[in-house]
PDB file of N, CA and C in Angstrom:
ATOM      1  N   UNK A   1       0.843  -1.177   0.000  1.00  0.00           N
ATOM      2  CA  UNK A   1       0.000   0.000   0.000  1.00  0.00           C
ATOM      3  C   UNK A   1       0.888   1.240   0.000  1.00  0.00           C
ATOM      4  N   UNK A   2       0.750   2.603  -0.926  1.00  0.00           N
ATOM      5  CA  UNK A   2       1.338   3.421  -1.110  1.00  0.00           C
ATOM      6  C   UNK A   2       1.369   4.259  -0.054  1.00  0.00           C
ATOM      7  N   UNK A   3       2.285   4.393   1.508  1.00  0.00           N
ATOM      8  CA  UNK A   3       1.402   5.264   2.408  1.00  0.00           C
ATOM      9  C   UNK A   3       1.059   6.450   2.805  1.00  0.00           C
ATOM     10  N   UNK A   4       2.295   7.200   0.872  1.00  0.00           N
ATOM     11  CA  UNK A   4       1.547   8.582   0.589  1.00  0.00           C
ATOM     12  C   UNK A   4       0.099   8.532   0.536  1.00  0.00           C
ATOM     13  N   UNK A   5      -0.216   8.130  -0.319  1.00  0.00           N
ATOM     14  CA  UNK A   5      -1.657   7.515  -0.768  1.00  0.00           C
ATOM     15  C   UNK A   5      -2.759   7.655   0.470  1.00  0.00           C
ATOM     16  N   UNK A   6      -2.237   7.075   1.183  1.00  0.00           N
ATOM     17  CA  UNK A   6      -3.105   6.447   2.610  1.00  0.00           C
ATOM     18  C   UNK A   6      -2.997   8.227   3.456  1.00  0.00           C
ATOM     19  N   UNK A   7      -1.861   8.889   3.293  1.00  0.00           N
ATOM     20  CA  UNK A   7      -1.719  10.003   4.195  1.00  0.00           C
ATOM     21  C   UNK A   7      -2.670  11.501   3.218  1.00  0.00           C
ATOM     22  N   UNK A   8      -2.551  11.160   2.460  1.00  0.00           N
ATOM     23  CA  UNK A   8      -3.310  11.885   1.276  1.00  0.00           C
ATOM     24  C   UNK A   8      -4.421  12.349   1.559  1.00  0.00           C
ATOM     25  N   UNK A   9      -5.322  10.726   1.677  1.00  0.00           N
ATOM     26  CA  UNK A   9      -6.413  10.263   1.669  1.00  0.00           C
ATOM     27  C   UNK A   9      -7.197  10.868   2.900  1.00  0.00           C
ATOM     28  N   UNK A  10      -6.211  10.733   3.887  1.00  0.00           N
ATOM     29  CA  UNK A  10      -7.022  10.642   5.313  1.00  0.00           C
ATOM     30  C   UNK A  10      -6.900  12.922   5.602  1.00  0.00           C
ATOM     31  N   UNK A  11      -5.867  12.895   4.456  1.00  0.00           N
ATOM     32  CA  UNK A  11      -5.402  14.371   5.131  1.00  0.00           C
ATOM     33  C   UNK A  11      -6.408  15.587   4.504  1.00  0.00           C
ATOM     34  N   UNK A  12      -7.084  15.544   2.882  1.00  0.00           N
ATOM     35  CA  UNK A  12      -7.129  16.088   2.066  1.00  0.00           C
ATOM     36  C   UNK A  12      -8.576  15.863   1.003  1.00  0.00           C
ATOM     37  N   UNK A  13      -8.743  14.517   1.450  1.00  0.00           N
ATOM     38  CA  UNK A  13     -10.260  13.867   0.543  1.00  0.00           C
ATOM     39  C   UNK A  13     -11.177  13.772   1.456  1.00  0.00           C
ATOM     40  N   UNK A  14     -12.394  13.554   0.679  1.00  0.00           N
ATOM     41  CA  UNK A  14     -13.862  13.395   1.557  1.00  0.00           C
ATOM     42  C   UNK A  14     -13.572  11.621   1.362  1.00  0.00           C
ATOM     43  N   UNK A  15     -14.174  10.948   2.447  1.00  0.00           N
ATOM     44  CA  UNK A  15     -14.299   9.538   2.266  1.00  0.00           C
ATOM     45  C   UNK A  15     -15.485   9.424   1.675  1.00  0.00           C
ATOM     46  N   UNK A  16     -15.615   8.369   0.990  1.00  0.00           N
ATOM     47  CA  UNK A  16     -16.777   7.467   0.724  1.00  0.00           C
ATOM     48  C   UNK A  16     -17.625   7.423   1.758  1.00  0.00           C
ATOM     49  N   UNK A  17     -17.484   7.023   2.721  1.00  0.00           N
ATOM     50  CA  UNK A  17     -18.083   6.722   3.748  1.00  0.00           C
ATOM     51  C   UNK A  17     -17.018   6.710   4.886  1.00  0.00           C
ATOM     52  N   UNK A  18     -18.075   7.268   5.954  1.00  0.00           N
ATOM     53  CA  UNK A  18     -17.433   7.638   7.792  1.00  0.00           C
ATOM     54  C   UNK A  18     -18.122   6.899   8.313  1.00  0.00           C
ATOM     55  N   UNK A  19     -17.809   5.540   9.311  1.00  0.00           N
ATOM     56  CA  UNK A  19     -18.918   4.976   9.776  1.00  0.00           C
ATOM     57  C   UNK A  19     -18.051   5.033  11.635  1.00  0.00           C
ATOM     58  N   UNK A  20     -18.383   5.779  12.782  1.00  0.00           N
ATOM     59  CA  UNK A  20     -18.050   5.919  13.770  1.00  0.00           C
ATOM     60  C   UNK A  20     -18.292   4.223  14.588  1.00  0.00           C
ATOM     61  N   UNK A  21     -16.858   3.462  14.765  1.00  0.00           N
ATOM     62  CA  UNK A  21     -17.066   2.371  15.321  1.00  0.00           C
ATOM     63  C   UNK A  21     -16.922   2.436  17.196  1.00  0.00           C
ATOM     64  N   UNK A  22     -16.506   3.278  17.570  1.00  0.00           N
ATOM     65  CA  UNK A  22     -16.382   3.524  19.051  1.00  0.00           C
ATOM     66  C   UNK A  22     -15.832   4.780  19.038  1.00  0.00           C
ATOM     67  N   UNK A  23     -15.618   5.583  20.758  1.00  0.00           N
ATOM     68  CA  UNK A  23     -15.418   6.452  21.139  1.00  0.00           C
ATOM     69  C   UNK A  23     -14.403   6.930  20.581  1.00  0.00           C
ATOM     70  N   UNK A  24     -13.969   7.885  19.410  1.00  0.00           N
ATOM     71  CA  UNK A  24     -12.538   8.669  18.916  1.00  0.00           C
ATOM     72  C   UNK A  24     -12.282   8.056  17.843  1.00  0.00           C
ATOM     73  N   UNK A  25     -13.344   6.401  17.597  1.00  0.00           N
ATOM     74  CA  UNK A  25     -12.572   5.835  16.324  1.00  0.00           C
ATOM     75  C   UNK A  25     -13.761   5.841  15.163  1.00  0.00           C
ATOM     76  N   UNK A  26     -12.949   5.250  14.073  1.00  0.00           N
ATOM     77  CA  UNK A  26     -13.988   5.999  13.085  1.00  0.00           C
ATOM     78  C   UNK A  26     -13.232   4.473  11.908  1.00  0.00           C
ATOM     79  N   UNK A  27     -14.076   4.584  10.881  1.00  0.00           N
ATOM     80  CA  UNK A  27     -13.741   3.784   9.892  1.00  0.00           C
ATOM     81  C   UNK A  27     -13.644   4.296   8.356  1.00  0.00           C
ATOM     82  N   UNK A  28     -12.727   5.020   7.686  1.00  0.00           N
ATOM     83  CA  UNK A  28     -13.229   6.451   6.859  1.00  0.00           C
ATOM     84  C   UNK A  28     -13.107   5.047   5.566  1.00  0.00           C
ATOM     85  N   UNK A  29     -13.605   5.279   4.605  1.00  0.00           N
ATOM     86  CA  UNK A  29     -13.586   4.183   3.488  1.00  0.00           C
ATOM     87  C   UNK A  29     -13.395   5.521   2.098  1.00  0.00           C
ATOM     88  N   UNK A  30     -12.433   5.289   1.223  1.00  0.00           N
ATOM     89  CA  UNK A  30     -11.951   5.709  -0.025  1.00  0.00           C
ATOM     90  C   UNK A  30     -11.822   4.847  -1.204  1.00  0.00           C
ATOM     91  N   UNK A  31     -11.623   5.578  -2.059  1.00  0.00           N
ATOM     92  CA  UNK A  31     -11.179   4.655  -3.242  1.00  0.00           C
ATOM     93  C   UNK A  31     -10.241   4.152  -2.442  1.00  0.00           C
ATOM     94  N   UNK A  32     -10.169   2.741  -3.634  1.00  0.00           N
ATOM     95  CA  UNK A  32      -8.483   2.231  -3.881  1.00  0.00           C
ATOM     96  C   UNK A  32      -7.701   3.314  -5.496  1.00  0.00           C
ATOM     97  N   UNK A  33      -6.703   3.253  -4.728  1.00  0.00           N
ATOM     98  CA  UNK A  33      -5.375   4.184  -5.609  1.00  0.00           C
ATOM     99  C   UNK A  33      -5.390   3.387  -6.461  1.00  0.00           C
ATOM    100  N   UNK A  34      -5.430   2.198  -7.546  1.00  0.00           N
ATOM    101  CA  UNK A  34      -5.044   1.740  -8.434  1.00  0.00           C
ATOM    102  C   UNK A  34      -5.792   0.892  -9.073  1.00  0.00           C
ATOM    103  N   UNK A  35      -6.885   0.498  -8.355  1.00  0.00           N
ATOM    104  CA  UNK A  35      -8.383  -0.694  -8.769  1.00  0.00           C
ATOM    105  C   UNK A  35      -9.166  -0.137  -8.413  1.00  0.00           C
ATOM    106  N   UNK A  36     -10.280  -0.032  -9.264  1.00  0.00           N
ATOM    107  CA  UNK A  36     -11.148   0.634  -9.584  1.00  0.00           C
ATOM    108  C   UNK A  36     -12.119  -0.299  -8.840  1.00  0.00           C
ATOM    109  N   UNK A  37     -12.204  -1.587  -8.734  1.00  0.00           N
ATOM    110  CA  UNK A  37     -12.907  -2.306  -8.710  1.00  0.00           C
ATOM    111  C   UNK A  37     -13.181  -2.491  -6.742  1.00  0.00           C
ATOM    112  N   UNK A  38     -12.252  -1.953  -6.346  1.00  0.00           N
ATOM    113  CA  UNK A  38     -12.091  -2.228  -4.543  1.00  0.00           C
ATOM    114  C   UNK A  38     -12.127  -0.805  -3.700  1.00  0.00           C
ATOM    115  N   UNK A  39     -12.698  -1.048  -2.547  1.00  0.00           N
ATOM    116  CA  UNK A  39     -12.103   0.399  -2.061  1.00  0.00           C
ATOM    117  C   UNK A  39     -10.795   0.406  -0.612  1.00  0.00           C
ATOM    118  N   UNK A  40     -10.695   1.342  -0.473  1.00  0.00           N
ATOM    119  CA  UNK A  40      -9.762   1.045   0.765  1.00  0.00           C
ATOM    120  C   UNK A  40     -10.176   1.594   2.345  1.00  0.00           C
ATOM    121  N   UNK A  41     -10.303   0.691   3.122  1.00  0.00           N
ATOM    122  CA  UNK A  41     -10.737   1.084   4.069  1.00  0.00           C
ATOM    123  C   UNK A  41      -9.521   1.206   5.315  1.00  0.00           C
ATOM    124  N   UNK A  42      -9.807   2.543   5.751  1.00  0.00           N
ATOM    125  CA  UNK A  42      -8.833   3.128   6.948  1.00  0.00           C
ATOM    126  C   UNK A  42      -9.551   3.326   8.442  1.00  0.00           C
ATOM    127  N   UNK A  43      -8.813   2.633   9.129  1.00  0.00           N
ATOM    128  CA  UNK A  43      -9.044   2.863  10.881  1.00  0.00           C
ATOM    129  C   UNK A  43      -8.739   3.775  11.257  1.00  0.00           C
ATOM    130  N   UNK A  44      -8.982   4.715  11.695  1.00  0.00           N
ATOM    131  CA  UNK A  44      -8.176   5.939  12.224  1.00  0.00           C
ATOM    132  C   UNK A  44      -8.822   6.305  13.951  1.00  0.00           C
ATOM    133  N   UNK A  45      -8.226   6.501  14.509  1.00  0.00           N
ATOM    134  CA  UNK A  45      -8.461   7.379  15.686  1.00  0.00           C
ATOM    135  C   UNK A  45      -8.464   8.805  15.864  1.00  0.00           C
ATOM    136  N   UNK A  46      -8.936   9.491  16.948  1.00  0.00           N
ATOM    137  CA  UNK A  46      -8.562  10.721  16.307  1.00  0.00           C
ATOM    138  C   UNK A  46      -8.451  11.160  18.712  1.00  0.00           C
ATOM    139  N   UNK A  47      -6.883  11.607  18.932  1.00  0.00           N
ATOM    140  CA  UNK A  47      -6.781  11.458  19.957  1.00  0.00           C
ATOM    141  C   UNK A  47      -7.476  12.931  20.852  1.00  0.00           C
ATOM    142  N   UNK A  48      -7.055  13.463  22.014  1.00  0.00           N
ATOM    143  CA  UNK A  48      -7.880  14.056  22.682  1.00  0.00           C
ATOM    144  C   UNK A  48      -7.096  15.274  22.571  1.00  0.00           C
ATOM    145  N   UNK A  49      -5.770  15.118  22.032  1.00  0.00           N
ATOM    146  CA  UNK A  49      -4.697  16.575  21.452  1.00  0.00           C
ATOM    147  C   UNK A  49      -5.186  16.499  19.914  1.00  0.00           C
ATOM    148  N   UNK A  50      -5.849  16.022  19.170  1.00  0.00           N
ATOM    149  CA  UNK A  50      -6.723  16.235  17.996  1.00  0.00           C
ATOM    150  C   UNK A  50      -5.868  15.443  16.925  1.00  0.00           C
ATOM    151  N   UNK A  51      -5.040  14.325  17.213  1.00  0.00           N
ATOM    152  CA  UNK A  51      -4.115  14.070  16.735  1.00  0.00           C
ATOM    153  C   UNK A  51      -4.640  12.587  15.787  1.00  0.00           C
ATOM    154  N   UNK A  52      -4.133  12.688  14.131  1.00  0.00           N
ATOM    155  CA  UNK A  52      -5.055  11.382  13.656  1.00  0.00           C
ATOM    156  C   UNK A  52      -4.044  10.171  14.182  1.00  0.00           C
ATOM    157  N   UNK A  53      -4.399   9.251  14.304  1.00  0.00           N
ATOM    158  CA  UNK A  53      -3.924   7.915  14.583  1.00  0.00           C
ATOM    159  C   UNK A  53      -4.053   6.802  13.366  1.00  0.00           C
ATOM    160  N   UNK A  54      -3.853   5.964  12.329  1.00  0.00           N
ATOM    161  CA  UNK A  54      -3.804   5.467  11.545  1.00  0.00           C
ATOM    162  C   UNK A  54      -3.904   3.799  12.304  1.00  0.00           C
ATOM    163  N   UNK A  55      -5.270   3.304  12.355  1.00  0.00           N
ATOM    164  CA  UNK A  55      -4.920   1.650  13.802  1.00  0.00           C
ATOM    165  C   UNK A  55      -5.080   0.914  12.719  1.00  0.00           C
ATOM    166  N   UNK A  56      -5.000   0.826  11.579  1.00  0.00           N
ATOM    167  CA  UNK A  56      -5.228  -0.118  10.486  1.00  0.00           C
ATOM    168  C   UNK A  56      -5.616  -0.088   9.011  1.00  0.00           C
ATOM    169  N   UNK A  57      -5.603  -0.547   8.347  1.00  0.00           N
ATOM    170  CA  UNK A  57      -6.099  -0.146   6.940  1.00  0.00           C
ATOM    171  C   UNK A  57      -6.580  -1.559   5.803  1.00  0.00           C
ATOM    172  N   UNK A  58      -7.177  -1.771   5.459  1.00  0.00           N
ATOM    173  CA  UNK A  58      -6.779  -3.038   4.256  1.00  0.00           C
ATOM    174  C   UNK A  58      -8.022  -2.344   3.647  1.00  0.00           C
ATOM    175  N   UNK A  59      -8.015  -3.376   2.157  1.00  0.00           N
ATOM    176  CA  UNK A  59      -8.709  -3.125   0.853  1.00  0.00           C
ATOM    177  C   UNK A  59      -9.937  -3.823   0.889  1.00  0.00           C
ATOM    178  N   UNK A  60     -11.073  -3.748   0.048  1.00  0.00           N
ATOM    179  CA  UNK A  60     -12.191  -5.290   0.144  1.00  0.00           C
ATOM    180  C   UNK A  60     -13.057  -4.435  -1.399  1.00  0.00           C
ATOM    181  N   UNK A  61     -13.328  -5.192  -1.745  1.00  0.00           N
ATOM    182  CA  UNK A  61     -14.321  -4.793  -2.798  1.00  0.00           C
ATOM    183  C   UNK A  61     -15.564  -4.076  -2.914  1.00  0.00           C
ATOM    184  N   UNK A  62     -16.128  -3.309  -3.640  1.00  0.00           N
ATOM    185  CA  UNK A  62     -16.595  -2.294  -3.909  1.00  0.00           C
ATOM    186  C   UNK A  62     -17.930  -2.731  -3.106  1.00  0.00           C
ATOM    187  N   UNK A  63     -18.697  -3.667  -3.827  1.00  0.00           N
ATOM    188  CA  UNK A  63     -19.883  -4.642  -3.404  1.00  0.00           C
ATOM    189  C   UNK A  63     -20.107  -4.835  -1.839  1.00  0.00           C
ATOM    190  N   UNK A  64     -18.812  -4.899  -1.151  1.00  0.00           N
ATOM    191  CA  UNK A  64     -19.296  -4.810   0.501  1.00  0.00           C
ATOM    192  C   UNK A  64     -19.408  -3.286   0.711  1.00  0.00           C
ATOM    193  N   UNK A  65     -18.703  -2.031   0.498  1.00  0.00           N
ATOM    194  CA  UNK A  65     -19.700  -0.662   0.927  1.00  0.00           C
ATOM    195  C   UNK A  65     -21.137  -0.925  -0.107  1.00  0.00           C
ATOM    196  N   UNK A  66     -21.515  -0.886  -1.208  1.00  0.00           N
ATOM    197  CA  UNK A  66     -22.875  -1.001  -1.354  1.00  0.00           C
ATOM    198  C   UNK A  66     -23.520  -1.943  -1.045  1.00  0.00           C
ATOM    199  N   UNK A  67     -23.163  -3.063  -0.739  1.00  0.00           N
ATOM    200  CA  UNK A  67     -24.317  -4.144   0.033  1.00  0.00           C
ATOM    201  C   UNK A  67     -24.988  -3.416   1.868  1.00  0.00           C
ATOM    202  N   UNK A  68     -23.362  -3.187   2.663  1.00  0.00           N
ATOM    203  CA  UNK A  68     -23.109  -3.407   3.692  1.00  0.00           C
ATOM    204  C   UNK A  68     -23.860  -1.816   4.127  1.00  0.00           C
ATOM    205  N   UNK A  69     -23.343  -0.938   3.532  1.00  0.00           N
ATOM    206  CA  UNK A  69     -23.597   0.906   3.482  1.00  0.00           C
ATOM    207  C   UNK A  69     -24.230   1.546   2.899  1.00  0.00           C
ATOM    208  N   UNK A  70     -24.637   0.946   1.996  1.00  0.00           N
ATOM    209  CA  UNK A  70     -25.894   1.729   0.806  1.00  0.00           C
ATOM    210  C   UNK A  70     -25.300   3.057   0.603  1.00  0.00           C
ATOM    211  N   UNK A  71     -23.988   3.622   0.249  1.00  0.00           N
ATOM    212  CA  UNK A  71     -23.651   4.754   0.244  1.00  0.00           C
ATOM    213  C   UNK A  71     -24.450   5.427  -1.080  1.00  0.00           C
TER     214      UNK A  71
END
């Protein structure tokens, strides 16, 4: 994974979808940088000095945000 790409993403774009999984954490979902066909989904935290946290990231196909999110 490119982790300009990933710092880009989280710094500068609207996500696809924000889905808040617990207190400070969040699940922001973007394209994928290079397949059209997947998107990329990022864990992020966001701490209490306002600071982003990056707790994970992987890819999954397009079909689970519109099945799962109806975006």
């Amino acid at each position: 994974m490119n982790i300009k790409y990933v710092e880009e993403s989280v710094l500068n774009k609207n996500p696809l979808g924000l889905i808040k999984t617990r207190e400070n954490r969040f699940k922001a979902i973007y394209p994928h940088e290079t397949k059209s066909s997947e998107d990329l989904y990022i864990i992020i935290e966001i701490t209490d000095n306002e600071e982003i946290i990056i707790i994970t990231l992987y890819t999954t196909t397009i079909e689970r945000r519109l099945r799962n999110y109806a975006i």
